[in-house]
C-alpha atoms as a PDB file:
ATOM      1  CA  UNK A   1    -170.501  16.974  -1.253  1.00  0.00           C
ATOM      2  CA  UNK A   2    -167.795  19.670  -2.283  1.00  0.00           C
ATOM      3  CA  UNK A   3    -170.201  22.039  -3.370  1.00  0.00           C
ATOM      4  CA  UNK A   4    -172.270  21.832   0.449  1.00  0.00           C
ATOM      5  CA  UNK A   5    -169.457  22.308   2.407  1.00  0.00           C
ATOM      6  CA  UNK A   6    -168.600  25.455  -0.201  1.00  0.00           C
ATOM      7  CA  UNK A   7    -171.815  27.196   0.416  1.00  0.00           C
ATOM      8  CA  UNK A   8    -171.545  26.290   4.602  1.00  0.00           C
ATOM      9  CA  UNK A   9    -167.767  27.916   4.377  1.00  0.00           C
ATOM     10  CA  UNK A  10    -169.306  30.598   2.245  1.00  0.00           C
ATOM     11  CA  UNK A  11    -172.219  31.675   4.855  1.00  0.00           C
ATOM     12  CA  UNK A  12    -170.466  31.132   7.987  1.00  0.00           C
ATOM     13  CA  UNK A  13    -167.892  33.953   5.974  1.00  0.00           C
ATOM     14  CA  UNK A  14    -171.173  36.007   5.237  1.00  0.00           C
ATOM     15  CA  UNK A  15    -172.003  35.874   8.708  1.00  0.00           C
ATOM     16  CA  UNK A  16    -168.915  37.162  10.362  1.00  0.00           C
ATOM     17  CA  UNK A  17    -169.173  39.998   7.701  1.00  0.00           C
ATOM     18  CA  UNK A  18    -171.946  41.216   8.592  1.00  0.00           C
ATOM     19  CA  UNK A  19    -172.045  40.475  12.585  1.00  0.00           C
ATOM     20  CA  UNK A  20    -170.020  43.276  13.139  1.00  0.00           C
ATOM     21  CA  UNK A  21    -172.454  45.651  11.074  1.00  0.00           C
ATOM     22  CA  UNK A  22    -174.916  46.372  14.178  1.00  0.00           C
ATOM     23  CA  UNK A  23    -172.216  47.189  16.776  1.00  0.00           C
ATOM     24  CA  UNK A  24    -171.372  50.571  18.168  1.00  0.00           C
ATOM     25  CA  UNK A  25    -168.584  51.795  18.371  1.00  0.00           C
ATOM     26  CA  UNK A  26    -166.920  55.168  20.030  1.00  0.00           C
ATOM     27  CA  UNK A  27    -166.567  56.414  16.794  1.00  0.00           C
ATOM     28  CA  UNK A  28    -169.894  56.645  15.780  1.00  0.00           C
ATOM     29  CA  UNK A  29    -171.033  57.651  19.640  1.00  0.00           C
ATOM     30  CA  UNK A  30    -168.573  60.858  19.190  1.00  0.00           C
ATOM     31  CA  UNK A  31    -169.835  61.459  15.497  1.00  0.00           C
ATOM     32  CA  UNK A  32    -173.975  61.424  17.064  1.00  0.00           C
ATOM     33  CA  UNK A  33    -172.993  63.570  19.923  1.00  0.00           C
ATOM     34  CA  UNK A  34    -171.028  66.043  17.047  1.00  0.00           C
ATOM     35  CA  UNK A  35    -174.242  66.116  15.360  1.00  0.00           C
ATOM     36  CA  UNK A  36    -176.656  66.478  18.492  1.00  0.00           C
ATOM     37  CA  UNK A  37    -174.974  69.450  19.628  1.00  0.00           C
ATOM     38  CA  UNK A  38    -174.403  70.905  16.149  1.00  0.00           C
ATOM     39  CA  UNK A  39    -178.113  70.553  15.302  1.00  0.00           C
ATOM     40  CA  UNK A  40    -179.370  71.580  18.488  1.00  0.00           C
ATOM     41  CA  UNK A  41    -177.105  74.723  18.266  1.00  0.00           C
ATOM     42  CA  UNK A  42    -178.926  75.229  14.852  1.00  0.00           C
ATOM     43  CA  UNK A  43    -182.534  75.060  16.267  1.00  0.00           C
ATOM     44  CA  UNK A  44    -181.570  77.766  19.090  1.00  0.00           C
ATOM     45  CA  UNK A  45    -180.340  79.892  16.025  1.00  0.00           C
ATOM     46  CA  UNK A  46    -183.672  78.818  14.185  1.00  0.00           C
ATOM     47  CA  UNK A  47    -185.757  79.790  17.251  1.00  0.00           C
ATOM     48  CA  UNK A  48    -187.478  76.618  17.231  1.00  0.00           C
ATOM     49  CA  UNK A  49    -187.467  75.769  20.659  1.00  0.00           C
ATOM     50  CA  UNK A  50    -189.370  72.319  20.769  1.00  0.00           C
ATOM     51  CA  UNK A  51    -186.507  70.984  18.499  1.00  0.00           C
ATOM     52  CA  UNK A  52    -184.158  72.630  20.548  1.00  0.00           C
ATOM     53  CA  UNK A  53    -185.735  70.487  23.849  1.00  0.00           C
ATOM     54  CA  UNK A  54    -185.855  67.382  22.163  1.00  0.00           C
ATOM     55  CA  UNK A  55    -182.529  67.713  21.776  1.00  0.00           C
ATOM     56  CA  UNK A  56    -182.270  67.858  25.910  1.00  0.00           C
ATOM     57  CA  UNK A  57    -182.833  65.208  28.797  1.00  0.00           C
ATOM     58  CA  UNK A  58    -186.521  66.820  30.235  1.00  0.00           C
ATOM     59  CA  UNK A  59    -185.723  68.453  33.552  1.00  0.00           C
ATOM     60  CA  UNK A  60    -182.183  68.934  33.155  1.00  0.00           C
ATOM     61  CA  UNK A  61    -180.219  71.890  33.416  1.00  0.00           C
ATOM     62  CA  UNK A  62    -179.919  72.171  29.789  1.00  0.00           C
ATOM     63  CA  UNK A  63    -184.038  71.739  29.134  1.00  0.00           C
ATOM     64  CA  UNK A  64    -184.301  74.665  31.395  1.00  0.00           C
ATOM     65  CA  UNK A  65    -181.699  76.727  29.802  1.00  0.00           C
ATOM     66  CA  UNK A  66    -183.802  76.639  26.277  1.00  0.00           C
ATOM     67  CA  UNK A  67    -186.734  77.446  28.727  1.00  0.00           C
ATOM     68  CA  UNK A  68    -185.094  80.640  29.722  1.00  0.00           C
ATOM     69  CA  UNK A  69    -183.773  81.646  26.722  1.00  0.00           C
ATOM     70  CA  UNK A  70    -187.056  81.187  25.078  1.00  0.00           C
ATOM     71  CA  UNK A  71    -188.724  83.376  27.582  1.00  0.00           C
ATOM     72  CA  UNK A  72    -186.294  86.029  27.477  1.00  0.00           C
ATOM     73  CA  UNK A  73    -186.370  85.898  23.320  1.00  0.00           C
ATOM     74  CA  UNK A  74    -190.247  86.084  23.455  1.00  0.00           C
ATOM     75  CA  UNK A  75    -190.009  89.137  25.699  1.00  0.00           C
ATOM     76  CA  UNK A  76    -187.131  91.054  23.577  1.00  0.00           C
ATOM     77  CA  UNK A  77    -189.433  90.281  20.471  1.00  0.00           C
ATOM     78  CA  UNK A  78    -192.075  92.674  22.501  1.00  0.00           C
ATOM     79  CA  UNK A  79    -190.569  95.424  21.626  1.00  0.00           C
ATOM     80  CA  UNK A  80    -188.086  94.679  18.710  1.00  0.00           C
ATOM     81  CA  UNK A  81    -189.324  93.209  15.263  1.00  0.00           C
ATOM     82  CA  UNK A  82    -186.610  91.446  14.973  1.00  0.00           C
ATOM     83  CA  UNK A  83    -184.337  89.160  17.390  1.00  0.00           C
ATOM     84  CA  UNK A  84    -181.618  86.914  16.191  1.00  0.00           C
ATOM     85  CA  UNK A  85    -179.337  84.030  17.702  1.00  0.00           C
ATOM     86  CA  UNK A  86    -176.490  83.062  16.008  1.00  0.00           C
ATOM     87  CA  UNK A  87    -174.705  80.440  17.976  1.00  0.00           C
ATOM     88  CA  UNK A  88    -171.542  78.908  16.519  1.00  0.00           C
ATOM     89  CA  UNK A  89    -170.293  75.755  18.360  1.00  0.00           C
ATOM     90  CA  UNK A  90    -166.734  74.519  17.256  1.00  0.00           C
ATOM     91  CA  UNK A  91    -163.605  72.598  18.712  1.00  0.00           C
ATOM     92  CA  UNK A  92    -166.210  69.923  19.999  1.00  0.00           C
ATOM     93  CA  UNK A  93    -164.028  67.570  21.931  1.00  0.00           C
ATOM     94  CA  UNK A  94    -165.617  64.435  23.368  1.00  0.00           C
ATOM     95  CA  UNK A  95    -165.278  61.687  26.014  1.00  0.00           C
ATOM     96  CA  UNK A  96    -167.569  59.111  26.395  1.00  0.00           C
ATOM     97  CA  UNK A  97    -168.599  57.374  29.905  1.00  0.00           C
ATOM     98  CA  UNK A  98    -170.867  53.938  29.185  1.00  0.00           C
ATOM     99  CA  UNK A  99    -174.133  56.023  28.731  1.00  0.00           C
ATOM    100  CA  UNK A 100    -173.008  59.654  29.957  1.00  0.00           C
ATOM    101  CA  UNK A 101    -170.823  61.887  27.717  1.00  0.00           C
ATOM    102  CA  UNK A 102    -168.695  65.004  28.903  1.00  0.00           C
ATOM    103  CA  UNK A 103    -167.823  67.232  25.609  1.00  0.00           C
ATOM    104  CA  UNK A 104    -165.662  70.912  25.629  1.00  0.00           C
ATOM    105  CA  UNK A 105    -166.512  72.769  23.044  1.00  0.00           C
ATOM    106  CA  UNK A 106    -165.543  76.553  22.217  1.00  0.00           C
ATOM    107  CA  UNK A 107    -169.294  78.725  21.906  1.00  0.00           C
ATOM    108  CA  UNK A 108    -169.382  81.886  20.158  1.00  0.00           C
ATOM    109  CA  UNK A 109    -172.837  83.763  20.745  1.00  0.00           C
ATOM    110  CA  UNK A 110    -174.279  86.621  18.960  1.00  0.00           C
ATOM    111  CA  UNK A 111    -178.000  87.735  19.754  1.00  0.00           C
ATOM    112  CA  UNK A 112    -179.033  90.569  18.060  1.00  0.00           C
ATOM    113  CA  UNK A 113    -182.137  93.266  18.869  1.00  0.00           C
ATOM    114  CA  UNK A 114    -183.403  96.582  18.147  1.00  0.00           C
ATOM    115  CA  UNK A 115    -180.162  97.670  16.018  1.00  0.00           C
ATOM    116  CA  UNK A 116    -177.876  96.329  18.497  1.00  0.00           C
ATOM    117  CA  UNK A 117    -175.972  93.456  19.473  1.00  0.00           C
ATOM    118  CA  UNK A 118    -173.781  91.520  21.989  1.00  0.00           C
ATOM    119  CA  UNK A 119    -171.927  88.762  21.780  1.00  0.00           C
ATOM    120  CA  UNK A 120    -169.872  86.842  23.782  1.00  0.00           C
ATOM    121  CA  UNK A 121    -167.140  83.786  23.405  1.00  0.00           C
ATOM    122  CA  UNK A 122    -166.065  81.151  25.546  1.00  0.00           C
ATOM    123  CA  UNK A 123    -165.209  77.740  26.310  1.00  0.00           C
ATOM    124  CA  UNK A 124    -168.218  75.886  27.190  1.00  0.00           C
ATOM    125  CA  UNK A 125    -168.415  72.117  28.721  1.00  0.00           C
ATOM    126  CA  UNK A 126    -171.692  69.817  27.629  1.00  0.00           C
ATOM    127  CA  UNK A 127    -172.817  66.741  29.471  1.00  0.00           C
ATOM    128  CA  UNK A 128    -174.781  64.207  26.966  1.00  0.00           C
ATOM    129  CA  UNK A 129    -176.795  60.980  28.155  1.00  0.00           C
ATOM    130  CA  UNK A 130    -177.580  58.256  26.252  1.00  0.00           C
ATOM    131  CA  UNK A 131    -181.029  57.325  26.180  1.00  0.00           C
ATOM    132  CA  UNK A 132    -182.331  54.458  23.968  1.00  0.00           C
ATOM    133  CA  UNK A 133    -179.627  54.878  21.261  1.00  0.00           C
ATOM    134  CA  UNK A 134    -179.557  58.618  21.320  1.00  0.00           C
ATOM    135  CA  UNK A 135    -177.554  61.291  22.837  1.00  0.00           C
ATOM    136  CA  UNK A 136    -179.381  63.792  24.876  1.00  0.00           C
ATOM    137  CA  UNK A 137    -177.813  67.047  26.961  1.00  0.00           C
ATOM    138  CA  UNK A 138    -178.364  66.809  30.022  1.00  0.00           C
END
């Protein structure tokens, strides 16, 4: 009888353990937004710009930003052979809504064309939404 009521006491411990394994918290919400705008920061610099929209909320303002820049990229690599993006996001500071997401962030741009280059630094604000259980710009 001992040894039933050992292995009851002994799941109902397992249990609680691992209840708590499938819940979200803020901390890991701020760590997948991190790493949403850090890898959609790397796909602008990569030029591929499907990755860099799947990364956005279609129809936003930020989906039609990669639209743009794509454009304008496509029509500087016209007439240079070379065009490159480097985009450095740091200082990513995040607050979390239910499913929206507001994030500051400090950009540093370089794009780079027919032997010259401009670049530009700021501090940039990101809105995410939370779709399914992923972050999205929006």
């Amino acid at each position: 009888m001992k040894r039933k009521y050992f292995f009851v006491v002994l799941f109902l411990i397992l249990a609680m353990f691992l209840s708590g394994c499938g819940i979200v918290t803020p901390a890991t919400d701020e760590a997948k937004i991190r790493s949403v705008i850090q890898d959609w920061s790397l796909a602008i610099n990569a030029q591929n710009w499907n990755k860099a929209l799947s990364y956005c909320v279609y129809g936003s303002d930020k989906y039609y930003y990669i639209c743009q820049l794509r454009d304008a990229i496509n029509s500087l690599n016209q007439y240079c052979s070379v065009v490159t993006i480097n985009i450095l996001i740091t200082n990513i500071q995040v607050s979390i809504y239910g499913s929206y997401a507001d994030s500051s962030c400090y950009v540093n741009v370089v794009i780079s064309a027919c032997g010259y280059s401009e670049s530009d630094s700021f501090y940039g604000n990101l809105t995410l939404q939370k779709i399914g259980n992923s972050w999205k710009l929006y």
